[in-house]
Protein backbone atom coordinates (compact mmCIF):
# COMPACT_ATOMS: atom_id res chain seq x y z
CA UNK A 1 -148.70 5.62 152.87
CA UNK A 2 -149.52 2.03 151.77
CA UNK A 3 -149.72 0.98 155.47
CA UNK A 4 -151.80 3.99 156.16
CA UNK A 5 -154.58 3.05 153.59
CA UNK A 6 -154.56 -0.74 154.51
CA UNK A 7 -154.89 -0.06 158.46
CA UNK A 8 -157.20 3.29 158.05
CA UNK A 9 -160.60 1.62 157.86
CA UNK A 10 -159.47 -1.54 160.19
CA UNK A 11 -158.16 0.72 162.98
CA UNK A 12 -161.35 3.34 163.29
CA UNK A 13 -163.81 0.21 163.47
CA UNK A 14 -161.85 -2.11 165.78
CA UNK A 15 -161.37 0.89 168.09
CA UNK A 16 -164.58 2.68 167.95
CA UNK A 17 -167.02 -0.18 167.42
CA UNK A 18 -165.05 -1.42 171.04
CA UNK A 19 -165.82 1.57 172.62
CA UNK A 20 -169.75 1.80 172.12
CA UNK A 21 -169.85 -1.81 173.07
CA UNK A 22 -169.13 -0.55 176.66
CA UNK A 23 -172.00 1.86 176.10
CA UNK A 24 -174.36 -0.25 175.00
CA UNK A 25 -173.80 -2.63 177.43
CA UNK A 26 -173.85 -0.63 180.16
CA UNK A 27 -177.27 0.69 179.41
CA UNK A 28 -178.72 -2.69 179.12
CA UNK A 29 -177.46 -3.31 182.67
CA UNK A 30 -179.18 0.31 183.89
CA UNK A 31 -176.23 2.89 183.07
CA UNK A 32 -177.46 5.76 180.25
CA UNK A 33 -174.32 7.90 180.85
CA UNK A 34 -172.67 7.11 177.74
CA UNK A 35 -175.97 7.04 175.90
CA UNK A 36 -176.82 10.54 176.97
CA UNK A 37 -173.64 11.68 175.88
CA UNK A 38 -173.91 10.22 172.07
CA UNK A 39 -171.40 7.81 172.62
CA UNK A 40 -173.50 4.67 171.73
CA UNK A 41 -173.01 4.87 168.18
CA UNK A 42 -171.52 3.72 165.38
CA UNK A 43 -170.25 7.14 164.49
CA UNK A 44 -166.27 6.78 164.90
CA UNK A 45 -166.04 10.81 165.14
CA UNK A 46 -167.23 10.43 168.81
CA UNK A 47 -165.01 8.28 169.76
CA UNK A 48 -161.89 9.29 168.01
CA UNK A 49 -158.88 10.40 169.94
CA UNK A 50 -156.76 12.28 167.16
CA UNK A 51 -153.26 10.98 169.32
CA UNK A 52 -154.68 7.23 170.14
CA UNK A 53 -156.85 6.34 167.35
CA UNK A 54 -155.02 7.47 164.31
CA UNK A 55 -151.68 8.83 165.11
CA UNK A 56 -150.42 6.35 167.64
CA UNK A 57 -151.47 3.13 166.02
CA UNK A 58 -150.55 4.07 162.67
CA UNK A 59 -147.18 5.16 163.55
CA UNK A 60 -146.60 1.82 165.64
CA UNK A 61 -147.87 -0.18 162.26
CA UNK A 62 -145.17 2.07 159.99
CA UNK A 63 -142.01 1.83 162.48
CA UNK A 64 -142.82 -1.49 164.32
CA UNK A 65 -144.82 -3.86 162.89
CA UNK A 66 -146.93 -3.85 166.35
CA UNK A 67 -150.57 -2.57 166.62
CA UNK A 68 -151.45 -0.33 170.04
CA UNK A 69 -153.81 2.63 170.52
CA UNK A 70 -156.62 3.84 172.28
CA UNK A 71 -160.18 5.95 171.87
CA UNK A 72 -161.85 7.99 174.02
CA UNK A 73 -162.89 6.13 176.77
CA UNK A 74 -167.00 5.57 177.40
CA UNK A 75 -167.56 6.58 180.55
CA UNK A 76 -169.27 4.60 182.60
CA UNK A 77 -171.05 5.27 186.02
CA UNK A 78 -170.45 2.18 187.81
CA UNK A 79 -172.34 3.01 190.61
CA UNK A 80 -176.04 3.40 188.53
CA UNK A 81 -175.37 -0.59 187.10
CA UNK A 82 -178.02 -3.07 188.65
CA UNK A 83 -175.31 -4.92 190.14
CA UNK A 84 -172.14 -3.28 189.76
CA UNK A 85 -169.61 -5.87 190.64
CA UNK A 86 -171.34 -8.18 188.25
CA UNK A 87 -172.24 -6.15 185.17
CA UNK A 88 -168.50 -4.35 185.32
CA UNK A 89 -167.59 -8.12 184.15
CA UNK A 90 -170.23 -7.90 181.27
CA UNK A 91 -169.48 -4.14 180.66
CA UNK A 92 -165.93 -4.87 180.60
CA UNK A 93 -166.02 -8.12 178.20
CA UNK A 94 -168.03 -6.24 175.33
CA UNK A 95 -165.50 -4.58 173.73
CA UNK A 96 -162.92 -7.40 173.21
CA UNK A 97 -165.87 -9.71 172.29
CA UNK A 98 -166.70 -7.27 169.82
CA UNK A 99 -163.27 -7.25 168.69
CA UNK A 100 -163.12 -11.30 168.18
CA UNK A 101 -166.30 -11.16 166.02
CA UNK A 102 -164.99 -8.48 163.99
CA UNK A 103 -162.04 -10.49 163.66
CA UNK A 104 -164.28 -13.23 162.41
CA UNK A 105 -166.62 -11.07 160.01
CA UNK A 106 -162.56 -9.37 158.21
CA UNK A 107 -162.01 -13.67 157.91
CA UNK A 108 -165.36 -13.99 156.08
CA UNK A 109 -165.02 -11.27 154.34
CA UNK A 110 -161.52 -12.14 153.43
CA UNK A 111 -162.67 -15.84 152.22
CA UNK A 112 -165.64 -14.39 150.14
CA UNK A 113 -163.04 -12.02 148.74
CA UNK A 114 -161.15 -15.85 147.02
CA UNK A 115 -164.37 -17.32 146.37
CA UNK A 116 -165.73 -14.49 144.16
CA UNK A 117 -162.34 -14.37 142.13
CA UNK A 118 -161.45 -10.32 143.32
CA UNK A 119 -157.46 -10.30 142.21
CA UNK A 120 -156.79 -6.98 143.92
CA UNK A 121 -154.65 -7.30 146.28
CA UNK A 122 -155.27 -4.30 148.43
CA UNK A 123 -158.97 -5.20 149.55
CA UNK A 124 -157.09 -8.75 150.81
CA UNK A 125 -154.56 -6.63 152.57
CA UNK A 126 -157.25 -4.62 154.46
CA UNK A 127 -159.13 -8.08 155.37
CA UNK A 128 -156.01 -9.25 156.96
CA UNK A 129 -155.49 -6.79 158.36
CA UNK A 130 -159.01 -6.13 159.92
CA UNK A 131 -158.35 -9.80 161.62
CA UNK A 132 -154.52 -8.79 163.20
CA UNK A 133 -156.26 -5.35 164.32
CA UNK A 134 -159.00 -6.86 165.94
CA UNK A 135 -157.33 -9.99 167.17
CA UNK A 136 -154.45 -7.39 168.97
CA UNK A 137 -157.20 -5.14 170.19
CA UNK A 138 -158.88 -8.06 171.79
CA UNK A 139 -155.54 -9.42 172.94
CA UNK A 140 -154.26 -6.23 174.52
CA UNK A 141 -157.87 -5.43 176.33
CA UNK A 142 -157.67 -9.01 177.84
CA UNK A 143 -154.96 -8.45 180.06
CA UNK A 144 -155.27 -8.18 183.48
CA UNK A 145 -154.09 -5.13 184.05
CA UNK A 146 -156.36 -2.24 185.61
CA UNK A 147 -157.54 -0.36 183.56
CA UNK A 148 -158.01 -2.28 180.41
CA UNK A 149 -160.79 -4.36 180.25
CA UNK A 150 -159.12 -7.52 181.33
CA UNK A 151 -158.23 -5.69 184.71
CA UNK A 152 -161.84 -4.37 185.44
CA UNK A 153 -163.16 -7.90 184.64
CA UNK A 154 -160.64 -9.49 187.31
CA UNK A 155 -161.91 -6.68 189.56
CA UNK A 156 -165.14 -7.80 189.29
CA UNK A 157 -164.79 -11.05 190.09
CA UNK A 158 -162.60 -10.64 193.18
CA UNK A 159 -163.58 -10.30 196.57
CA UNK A 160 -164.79 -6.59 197.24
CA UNK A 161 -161.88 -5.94 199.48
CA UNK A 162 -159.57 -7.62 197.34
CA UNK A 163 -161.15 -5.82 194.22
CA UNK A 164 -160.52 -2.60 196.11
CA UNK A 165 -156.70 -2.86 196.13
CA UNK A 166 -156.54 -4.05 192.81
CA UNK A 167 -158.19 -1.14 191.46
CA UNK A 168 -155.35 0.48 192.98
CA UNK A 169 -153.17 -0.18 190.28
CA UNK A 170 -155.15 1.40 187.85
CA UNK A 171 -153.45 5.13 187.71
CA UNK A 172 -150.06 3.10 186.46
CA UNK A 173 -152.15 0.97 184.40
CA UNK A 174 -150.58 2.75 181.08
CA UNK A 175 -146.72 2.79 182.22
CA UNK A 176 -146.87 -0.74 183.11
CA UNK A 177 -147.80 -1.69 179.53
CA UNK A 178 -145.57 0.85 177.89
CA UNK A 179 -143.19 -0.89 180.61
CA UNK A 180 -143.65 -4.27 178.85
CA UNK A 181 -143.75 -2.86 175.31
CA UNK A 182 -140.39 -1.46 175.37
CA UNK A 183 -138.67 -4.85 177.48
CA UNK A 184 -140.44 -6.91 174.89
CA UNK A 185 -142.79 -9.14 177.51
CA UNK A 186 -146.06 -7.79 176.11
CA UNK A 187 -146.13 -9.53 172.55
CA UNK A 188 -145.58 -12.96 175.32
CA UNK A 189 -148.25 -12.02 177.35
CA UNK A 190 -150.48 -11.34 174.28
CA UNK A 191 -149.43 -14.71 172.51
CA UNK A 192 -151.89 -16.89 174.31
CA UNK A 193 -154.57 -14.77 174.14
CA UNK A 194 -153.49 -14.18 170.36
CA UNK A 195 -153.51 -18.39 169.83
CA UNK A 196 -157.13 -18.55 171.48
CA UNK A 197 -158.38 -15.68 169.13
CA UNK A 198 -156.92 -17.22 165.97
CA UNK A 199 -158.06 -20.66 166.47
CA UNK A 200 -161.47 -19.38 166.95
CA UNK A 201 -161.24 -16.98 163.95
CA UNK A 202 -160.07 -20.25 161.84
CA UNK A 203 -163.31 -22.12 163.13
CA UNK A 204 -165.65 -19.72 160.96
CA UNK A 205 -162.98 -18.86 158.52
């Protein structure tokens, strides 16, 4: 229950707050889909998945130590974009941008937090774990694997035909990380990505 409260309030924004980044995005490069739909807001009840927002990534926290989940995907008519292949790269790079400055803002917030002289522990707790959330989120998005975001952002810059075949993979894009998860290669593929997001956290923070 203790892990439950710290990770609640992390969790909802890192995921949700990801998710209407794509959104937004997309509508300032000419897609409203997602706006028309509600789903570039704030409000985490429209982008909550009951199984990948709060029951998956809590239960990974309790039994593993490891952070992974999902929202509702926004969707996203590629096809009404400006210039698709381009602004899929933009689209695509919101939400784990959005993830690294959240990651920054739970560091501030965390430092502020000492400065002021606050001696419960708990609210540190949440901090901290507001930056591992976000920092994993980010992490996890940036791989290149169709279709996260790091996958649709290699997509975009390919080649068209070469982006074509790529995209391919992108209906075995979720067994191919659970595949790594369980053989224990993700949390190495993640650790670079991990370093990057850290040192830039520790800039600000």
């Amino acid at each position: 229950m203790q892990a439950i409260a710290v990770y609640a309030i992390p969790v909802l924004f890192a995921i949700t707050v990801h998710e209407a980044s794509h959104g937004y995005v997309a509508r300032m490069f000419g897609d409203n889909t997602a706006y028309v739909l509600g789903r570039v807001t704030l409000n985490p009840i429209k982008h909550i998945d009951p199984l990948g927002t709060i029951a998956v990534p809590l239960g990974m926290v309790i039994l593993t130590g490891f952070m992974f989940g999902w929202a509702k995907p926004v969707p996203v008519d590629w096809s009404s974009l400006r210039k698709p292949k381009r602004d899929m790269i933009w689209v695509a790079a919101a939400g784990p941008a959005v993830n690294l400055l959240m990651a920054i803002a739970w560091g501030i917030i965390f430092r502020v937090l000492q400065v002021v002289g606050v001696e419960e522990r708990f609210f540190f707790e949440v901090a901290r774990a507001g930056i591992q959330v976000n920092l994993v989120f980010m992490a996890l998005n940036l791989l290149p694997i169709p279709p996260l975001d790091g996958g649709r952002i290699v997509s975009g810059l390919l080649p068209q035909k070469l982006s074509n075949a790529y995209s391919r993979v992108e209906p075995f894009g979720l067994f191919i990380i659970i595949g790594l998860m369980v053989s224990g290669a993700l949390s190495f593929l993640l650790r670079p990505f991990l370093a990057i997001g850290e040192a830039i956290v520790g800039i600000f923070v």
